[in-house]
N, C-alpha and C. Protein backbone atom coordinates (compact mmCIF):
# COMPACT_ATOMS: atom_id res chain seq x y z
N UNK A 1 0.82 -1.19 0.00
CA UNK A 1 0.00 0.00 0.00
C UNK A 1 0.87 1.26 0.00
N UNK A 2 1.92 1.60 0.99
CA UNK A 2 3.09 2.46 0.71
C UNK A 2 3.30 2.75 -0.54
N UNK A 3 4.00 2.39 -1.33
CA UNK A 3 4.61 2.22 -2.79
C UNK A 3 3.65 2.39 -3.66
N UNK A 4 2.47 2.07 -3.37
CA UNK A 4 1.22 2.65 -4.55
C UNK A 4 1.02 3.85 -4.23
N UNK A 5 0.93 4.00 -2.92
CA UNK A 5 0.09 5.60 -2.51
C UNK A 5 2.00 6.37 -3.19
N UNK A 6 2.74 5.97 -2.33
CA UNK A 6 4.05 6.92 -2.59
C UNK A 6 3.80 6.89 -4.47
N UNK A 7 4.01 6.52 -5.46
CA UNK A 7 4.15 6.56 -6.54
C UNK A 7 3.02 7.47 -7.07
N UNK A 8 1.58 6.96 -6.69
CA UNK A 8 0.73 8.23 -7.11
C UNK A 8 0.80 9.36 -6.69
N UNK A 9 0.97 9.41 -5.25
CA UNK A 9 1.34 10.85 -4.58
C UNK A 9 2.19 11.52 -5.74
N UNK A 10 3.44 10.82 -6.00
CA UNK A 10 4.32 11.89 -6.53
C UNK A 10 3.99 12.10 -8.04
N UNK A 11 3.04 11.64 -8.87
CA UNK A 11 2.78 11.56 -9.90
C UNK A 11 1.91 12.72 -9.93
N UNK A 12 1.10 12.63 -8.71
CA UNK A 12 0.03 13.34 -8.71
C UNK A 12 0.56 15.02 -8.00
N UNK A 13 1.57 15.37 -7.56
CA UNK A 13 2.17 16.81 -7.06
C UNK A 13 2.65 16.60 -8.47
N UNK A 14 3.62 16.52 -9.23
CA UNK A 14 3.95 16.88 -10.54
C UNK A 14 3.33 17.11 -11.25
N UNK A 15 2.11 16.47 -11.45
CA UNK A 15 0.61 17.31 -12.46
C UNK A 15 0.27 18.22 -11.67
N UNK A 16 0.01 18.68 -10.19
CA UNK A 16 -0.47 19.61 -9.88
C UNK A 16 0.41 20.69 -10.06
N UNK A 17 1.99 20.39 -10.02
CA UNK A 17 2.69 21.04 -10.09
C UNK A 17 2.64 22.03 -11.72
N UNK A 18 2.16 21.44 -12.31
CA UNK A 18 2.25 21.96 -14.23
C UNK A 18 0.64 22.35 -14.50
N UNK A 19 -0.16 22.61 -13.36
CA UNK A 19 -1.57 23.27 -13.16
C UNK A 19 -2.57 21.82 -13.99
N UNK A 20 -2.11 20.66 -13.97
CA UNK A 20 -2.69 20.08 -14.60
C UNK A 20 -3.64 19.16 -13.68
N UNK A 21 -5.18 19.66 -13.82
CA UNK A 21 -6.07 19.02 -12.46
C UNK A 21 -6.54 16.89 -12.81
N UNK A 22 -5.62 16.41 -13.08
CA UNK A 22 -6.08 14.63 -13.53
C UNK A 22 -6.68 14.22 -12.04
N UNK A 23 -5.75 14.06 -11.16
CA UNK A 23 -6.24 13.64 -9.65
C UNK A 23 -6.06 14.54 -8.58
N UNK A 24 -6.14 13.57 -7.31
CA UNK A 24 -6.40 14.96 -6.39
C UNK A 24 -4.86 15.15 -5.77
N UNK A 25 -4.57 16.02 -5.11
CA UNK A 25 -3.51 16.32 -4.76
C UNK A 25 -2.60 15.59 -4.24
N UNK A 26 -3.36 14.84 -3.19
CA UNK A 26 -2.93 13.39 -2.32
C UNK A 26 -3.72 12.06 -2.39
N UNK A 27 -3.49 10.77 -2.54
CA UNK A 27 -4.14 9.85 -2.75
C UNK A 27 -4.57 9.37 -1.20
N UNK A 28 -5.59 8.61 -0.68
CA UNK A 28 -5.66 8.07 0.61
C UNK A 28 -6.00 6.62 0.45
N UNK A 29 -5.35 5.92 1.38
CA UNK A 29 -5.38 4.46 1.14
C UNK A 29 -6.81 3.52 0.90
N UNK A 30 -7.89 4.21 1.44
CA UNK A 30 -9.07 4.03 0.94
C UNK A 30 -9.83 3.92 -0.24
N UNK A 31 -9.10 4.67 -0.96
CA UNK A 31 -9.40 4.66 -2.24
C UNK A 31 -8.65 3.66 -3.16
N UNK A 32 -7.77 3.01 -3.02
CA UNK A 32 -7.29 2.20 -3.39
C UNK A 32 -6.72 0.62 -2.91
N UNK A 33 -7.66 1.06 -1.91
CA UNK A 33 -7.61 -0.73 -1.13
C UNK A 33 -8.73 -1.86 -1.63
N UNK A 34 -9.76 -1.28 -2.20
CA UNK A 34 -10.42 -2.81 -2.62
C UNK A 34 -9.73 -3.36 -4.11
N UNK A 35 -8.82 -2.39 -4.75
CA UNK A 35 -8.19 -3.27 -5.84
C UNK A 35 -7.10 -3.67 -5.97
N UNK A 36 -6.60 -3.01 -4.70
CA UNK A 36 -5.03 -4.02 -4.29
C UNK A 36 -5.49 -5.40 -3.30
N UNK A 37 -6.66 -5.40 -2.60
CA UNK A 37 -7.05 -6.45 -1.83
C UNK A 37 -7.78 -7.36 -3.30
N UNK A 38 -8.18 -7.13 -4.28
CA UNK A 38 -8.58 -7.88 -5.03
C UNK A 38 -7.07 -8.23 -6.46
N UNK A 39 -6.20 -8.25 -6.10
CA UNK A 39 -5.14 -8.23 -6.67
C UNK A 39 -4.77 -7.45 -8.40
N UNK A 40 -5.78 -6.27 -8.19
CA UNK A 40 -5.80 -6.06 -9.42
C UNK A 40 -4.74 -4.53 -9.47
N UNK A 41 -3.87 -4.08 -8.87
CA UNK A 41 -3.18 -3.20 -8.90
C UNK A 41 -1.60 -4.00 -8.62
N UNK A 42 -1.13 -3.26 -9.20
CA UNK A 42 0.19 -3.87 -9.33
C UNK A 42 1.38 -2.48 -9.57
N UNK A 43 2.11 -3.27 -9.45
CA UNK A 43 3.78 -2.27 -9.12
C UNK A 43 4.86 -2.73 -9.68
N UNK A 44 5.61 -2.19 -10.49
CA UNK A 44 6.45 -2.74 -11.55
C UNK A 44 8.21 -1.62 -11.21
N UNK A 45 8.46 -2.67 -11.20
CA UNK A 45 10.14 -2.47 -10.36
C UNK A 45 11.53 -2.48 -11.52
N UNK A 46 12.38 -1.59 -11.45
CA UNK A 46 13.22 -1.50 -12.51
C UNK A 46 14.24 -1.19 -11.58
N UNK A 47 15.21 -2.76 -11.77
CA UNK A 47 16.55 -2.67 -10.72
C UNK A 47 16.03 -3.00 -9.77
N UNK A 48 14.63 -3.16 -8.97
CA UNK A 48 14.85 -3.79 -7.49
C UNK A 48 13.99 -2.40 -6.56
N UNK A 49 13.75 -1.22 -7.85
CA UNK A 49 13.36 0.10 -6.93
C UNK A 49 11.61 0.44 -7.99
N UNK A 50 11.15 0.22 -6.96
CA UNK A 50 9.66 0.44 -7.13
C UNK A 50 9.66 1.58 -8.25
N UNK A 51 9.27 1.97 -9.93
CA UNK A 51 9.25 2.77 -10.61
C UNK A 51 8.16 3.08 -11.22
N UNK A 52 6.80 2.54 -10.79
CA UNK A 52 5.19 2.29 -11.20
C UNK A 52 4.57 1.67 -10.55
N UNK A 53 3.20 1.95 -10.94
CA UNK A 53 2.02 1.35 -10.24
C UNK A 53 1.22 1.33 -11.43
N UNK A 54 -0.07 0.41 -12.09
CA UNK A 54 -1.14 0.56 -12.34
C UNK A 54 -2.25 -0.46 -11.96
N UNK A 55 -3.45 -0.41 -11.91
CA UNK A 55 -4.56 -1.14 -11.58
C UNK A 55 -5.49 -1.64 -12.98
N UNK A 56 -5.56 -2.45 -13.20
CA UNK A 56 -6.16 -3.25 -14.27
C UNK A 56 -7.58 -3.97 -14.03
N UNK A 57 -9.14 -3.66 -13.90
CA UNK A 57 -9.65 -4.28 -13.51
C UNK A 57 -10.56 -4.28 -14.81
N UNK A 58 -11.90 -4.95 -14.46
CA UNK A 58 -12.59 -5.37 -15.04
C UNK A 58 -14.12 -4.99 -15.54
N UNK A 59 -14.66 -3.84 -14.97
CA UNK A 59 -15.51 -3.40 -15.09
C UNK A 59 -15.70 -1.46 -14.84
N UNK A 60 -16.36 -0.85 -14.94
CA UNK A 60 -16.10 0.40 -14.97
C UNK A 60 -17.83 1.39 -15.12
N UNK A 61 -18.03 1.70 -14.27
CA UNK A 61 -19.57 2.23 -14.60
C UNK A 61 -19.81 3.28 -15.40
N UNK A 62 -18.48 3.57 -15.73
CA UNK A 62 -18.19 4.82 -16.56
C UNK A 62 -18.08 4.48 -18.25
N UNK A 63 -18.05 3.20 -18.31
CA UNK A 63 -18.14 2.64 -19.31
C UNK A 63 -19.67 1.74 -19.71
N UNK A 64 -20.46 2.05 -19.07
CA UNK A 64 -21.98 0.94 -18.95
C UNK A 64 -22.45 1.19 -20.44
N UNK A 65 -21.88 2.08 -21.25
CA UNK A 65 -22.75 2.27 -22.56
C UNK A 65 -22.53 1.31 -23.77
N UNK A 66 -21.31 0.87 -24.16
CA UNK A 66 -20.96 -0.08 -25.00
C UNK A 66 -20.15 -0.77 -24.66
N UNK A 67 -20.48 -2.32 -25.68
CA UNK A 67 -20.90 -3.55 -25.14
C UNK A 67 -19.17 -3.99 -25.09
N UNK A 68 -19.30 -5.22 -25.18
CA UNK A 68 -17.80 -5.69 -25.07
C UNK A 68 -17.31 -5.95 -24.37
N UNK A 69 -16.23 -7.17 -24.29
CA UNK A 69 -15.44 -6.92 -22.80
C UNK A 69 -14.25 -6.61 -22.41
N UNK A 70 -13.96 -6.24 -21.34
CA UNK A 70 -12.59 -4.94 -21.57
C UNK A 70 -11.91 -5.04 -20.47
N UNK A 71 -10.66 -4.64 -20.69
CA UNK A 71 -10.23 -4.30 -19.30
C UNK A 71 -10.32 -2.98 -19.16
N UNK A 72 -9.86 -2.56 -17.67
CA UNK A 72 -9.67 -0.92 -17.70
C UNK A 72 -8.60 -0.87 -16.61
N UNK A 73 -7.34 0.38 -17.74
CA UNK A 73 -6.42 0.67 -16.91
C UNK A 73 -7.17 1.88 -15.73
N UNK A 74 -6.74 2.15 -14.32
CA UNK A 74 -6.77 2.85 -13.59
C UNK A 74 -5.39 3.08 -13.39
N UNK A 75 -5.21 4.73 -12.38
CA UNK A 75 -4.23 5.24 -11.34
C UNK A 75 -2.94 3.81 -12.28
N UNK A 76 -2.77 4.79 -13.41
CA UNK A 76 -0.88 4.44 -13.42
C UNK A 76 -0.56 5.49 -13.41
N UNK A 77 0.79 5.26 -13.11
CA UNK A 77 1.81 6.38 -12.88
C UNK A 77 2.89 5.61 -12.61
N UNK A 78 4.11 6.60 -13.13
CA UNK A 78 5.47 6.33 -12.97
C UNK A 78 6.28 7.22 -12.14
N UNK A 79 7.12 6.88 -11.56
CA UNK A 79 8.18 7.87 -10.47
C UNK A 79 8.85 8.97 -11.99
N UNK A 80 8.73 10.01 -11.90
CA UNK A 80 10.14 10.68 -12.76
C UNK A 80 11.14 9.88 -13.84
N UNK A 81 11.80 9.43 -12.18
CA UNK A 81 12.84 9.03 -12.78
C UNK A 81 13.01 7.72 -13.74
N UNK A 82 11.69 7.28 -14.25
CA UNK A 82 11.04 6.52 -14.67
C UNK A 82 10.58 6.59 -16.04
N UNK A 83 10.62 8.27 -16.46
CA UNK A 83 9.70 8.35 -17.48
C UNK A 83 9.83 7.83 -18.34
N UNK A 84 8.65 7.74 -19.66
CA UNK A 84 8.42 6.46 -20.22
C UNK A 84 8.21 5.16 -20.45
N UNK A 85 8.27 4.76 -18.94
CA UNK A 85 7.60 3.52 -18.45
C UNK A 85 6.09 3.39 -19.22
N UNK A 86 5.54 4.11 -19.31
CA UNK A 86 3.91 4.18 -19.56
C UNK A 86 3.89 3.13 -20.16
N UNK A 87 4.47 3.51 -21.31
CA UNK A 87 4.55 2.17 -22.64
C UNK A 87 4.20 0.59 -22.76
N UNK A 88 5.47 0.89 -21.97
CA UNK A 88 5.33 -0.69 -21.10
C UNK A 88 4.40 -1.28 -20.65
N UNK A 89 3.91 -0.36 -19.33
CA UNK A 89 2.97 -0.46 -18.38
C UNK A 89 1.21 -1.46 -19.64
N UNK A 90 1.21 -0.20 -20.47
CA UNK A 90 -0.07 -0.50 -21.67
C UNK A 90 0.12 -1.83 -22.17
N UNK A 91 1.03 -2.04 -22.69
CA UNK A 91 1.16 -3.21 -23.46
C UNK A 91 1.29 -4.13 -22.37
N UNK A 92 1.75 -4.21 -21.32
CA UNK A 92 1.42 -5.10 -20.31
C UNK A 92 -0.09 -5.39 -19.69
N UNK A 93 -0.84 -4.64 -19.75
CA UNK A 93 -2.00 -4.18 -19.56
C UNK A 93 -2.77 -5.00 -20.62
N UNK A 94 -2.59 -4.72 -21.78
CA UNK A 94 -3.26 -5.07 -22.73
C UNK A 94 -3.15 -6.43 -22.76
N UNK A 95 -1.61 -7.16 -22.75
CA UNK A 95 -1.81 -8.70 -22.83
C UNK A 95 -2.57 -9.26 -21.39
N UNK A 96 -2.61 -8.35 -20.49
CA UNK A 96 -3.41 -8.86 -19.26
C UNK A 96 -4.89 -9.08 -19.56
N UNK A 97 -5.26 -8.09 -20.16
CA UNK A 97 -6.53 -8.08 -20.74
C UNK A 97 -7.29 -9.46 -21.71
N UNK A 98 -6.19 -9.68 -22.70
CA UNK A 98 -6.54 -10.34 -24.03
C UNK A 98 -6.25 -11.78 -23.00
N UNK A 99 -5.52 -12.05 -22.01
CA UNK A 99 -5.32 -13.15 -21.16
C UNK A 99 -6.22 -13.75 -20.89
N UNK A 100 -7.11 -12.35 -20.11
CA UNK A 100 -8.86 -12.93 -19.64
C UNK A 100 -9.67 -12.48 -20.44
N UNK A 101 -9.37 -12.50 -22.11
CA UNK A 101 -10.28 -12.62 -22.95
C UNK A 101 -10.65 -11.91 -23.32
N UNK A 102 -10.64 -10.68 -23.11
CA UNK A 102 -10.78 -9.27 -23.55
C UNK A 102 -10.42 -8.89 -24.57
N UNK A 103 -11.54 -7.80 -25.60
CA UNK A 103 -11.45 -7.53 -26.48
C UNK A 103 -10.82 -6.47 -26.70
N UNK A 104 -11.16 -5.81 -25.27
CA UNK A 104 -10.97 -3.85 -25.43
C UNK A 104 -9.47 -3.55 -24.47
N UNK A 105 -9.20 -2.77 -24.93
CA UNK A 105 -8.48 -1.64 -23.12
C UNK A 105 -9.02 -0.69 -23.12
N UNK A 106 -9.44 -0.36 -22.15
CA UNK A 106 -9.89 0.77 -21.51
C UNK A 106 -9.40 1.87 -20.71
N UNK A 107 -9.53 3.18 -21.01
CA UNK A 107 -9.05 4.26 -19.85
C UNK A 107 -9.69 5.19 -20.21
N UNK A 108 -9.55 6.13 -19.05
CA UNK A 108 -10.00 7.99 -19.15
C UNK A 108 -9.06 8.79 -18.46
N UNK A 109 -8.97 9.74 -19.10
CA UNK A 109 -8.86 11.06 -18.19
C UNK A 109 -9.45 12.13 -18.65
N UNK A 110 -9.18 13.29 -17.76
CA UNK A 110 -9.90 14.90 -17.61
C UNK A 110 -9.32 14.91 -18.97
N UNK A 111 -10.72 16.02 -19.53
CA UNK A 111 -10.64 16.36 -20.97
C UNK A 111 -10.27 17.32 -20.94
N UNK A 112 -9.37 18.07 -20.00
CA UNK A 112 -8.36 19.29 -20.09
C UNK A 112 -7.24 18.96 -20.02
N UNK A 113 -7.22 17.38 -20.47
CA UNK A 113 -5.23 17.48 -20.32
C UNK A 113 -5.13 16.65 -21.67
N UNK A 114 -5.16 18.01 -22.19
CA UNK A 114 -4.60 17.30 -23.66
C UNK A 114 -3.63 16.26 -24.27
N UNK A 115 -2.23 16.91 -23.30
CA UNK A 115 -1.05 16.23 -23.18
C UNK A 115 -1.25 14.72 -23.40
N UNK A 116 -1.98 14.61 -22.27
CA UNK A 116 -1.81 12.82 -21.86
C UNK A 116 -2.88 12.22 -22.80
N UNK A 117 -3.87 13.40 -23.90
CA UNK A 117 -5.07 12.48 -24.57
C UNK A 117 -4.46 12.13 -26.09
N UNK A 118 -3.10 13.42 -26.28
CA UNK A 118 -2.35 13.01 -27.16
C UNK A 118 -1.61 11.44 -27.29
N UNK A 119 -1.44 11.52 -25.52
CA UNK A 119 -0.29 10.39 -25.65
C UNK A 119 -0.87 9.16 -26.00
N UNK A 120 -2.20 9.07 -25.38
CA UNK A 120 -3.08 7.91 -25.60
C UNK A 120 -3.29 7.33 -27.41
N UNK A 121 -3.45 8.69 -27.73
CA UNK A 121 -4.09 8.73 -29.40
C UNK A 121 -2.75 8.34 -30.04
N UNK A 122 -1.38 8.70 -29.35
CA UNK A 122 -0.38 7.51 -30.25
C UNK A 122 0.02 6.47 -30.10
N UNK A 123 -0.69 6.06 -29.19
CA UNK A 123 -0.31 4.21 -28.60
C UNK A 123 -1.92 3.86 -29.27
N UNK A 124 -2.31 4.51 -30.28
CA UNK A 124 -3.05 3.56 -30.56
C UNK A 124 -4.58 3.70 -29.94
N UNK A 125 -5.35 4.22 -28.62
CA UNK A 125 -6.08 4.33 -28.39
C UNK A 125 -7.24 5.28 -29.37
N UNK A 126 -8.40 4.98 -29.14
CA UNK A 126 -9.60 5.79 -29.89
C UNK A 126 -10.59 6.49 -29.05
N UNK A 127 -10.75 7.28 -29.26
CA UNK A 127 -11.81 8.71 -28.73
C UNK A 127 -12.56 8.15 -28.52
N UNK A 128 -13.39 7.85 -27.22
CA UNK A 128 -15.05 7.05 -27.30
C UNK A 128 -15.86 7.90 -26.50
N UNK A 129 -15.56 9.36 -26.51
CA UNK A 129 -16.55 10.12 -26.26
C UNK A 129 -16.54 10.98 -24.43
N UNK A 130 -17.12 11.86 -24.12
CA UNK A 130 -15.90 12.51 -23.08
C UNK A 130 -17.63 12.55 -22.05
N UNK A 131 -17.81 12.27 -20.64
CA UNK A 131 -18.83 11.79 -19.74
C UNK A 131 -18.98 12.60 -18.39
N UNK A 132 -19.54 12.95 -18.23
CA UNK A 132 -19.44 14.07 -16.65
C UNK A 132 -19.10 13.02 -15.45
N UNK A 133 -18.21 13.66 -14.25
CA UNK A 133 -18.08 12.29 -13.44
C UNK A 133 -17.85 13.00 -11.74
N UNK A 134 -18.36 12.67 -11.22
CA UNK A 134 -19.02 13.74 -9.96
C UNK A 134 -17.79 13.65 -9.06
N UNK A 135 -17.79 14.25 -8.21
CA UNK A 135 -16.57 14.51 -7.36
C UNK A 135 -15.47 15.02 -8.02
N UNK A 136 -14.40 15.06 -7.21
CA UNK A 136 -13.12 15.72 -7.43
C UNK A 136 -12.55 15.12 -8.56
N UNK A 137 -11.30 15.69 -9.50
CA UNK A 137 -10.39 14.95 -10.34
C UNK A 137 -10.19 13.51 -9.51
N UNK A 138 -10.30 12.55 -10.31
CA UNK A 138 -9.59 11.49 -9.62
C UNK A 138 -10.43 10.61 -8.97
N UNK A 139 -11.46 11.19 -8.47
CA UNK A 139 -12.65 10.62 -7.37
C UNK A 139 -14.08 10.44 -8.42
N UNK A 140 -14.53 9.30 -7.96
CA UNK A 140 -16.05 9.08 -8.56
C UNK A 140 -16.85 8.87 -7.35
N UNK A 141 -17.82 10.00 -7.70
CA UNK A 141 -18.62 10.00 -6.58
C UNK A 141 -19.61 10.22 -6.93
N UNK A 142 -20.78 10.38 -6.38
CA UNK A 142 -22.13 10.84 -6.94
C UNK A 142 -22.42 11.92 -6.42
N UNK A 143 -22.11 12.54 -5.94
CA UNK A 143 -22.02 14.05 -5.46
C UNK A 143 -20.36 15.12 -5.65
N UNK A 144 -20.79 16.40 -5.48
CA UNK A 144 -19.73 16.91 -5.40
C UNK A 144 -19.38 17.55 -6.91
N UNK A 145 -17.77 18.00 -7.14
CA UNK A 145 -18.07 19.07 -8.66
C UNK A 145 -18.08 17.87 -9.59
N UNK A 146 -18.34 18.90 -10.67
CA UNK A 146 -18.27 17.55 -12.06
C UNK A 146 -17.35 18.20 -12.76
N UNK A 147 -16.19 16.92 -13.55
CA UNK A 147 -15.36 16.96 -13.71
C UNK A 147 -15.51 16.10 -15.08
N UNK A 148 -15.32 16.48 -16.05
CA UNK A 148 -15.32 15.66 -17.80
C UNK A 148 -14.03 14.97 -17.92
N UNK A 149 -14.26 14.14 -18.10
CA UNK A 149 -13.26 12.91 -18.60
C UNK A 149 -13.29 12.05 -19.93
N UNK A 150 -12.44 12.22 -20.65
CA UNK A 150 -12.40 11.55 -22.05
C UNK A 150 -12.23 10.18 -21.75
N UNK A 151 -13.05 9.79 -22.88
CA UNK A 151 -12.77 8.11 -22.54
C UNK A 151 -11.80 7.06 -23.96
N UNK A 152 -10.96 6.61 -23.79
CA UNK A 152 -10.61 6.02 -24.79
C UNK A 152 -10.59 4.53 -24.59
N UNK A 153 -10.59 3.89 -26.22
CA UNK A 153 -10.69 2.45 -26.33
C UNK A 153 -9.73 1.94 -27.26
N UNK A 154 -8.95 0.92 -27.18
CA UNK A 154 -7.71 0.25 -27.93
C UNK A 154 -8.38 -1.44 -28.02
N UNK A 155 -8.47 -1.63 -29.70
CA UNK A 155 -8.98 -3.01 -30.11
C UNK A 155 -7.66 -3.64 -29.60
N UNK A 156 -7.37 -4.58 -28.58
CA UNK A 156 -6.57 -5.63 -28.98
C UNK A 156 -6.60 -6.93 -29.74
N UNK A 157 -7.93 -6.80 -30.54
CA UNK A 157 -7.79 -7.80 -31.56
C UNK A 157 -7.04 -7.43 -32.76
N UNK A 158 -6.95 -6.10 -32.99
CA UNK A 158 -6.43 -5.71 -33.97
C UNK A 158 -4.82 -5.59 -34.33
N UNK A 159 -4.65 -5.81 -32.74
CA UNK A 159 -2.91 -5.74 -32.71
C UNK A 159 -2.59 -6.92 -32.80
């Protein structure tokens, strides 16, 4: 739990740091304990020193509109000194996916960070349309501000 929260924490002050609102300032272990207790978050080590985190699960209410079955990346992030891990991280993701049969990958973020919707759109991901999502950056809640999030989709049948 350390090493996930530490890795998003610092992922997440460096976007705040570049005014960029994706998550919230600080992560709390609550929010990310039923998918490390369900083994679906994981931490990926380069040399022996913790350099990522992402969560890979299976369902997404943010996705209830079309059909298919998918995985969905959540909360990755890489340390800095790391960058370009992402890459990796996806295509690891993706064969996790196509493992348990999955057609799709799945992710979102805030539709004000262009940056990262670029990065998506060159690994291949597709625009599937941008969804209001209550609470804070980062948080799904049913109350609280609303916050637009783009959603993208990557065929892994096609790769």
């Amino acid at each position: 739990m350390d090493e996930v929260l530490g890795v998003l924490d610092e992922a997440a002050g460096w976007l705040e740091a570049r005014g960029v609102s994706q998550w919230p300032s600080r992560f709390e272990a609550a929010w990310v304990r039923e998918a490390l207790t369900r083994g679906e978050t994981w931490l990926v080590e380069i040399g022996g020193k913790v350099a990522g985190t992402a969560t890979v699960d299976w369902s997404d209410p943010l996705w209830a509109d079309p059909g298919g079955t998918a995985g969905y990346v959540h909360r990755m992030a890489v340390r800095r000194w790391a960058s370009g891990l992402g890459s990796v991280i996806l295509d690891w993701a993706g064969d996790a996916a196509r493992q348990r049969g999955a057609s799709t990958l799945r992710l979102d973020c805030v539709k004000s960070n262009g940056r990262l919707r670029s990065y998506y759109e060159t690994r291949g991901f597709v625009h599937r349309g941008d969804v209001p999502v209550g609470g804070a950056p980062g948080l799904r809640q049913d109350d609280g501000p609303v916050t637009w999030v783009s959603r993208y989709q990557l065929d892994l049948e096609a790769r």
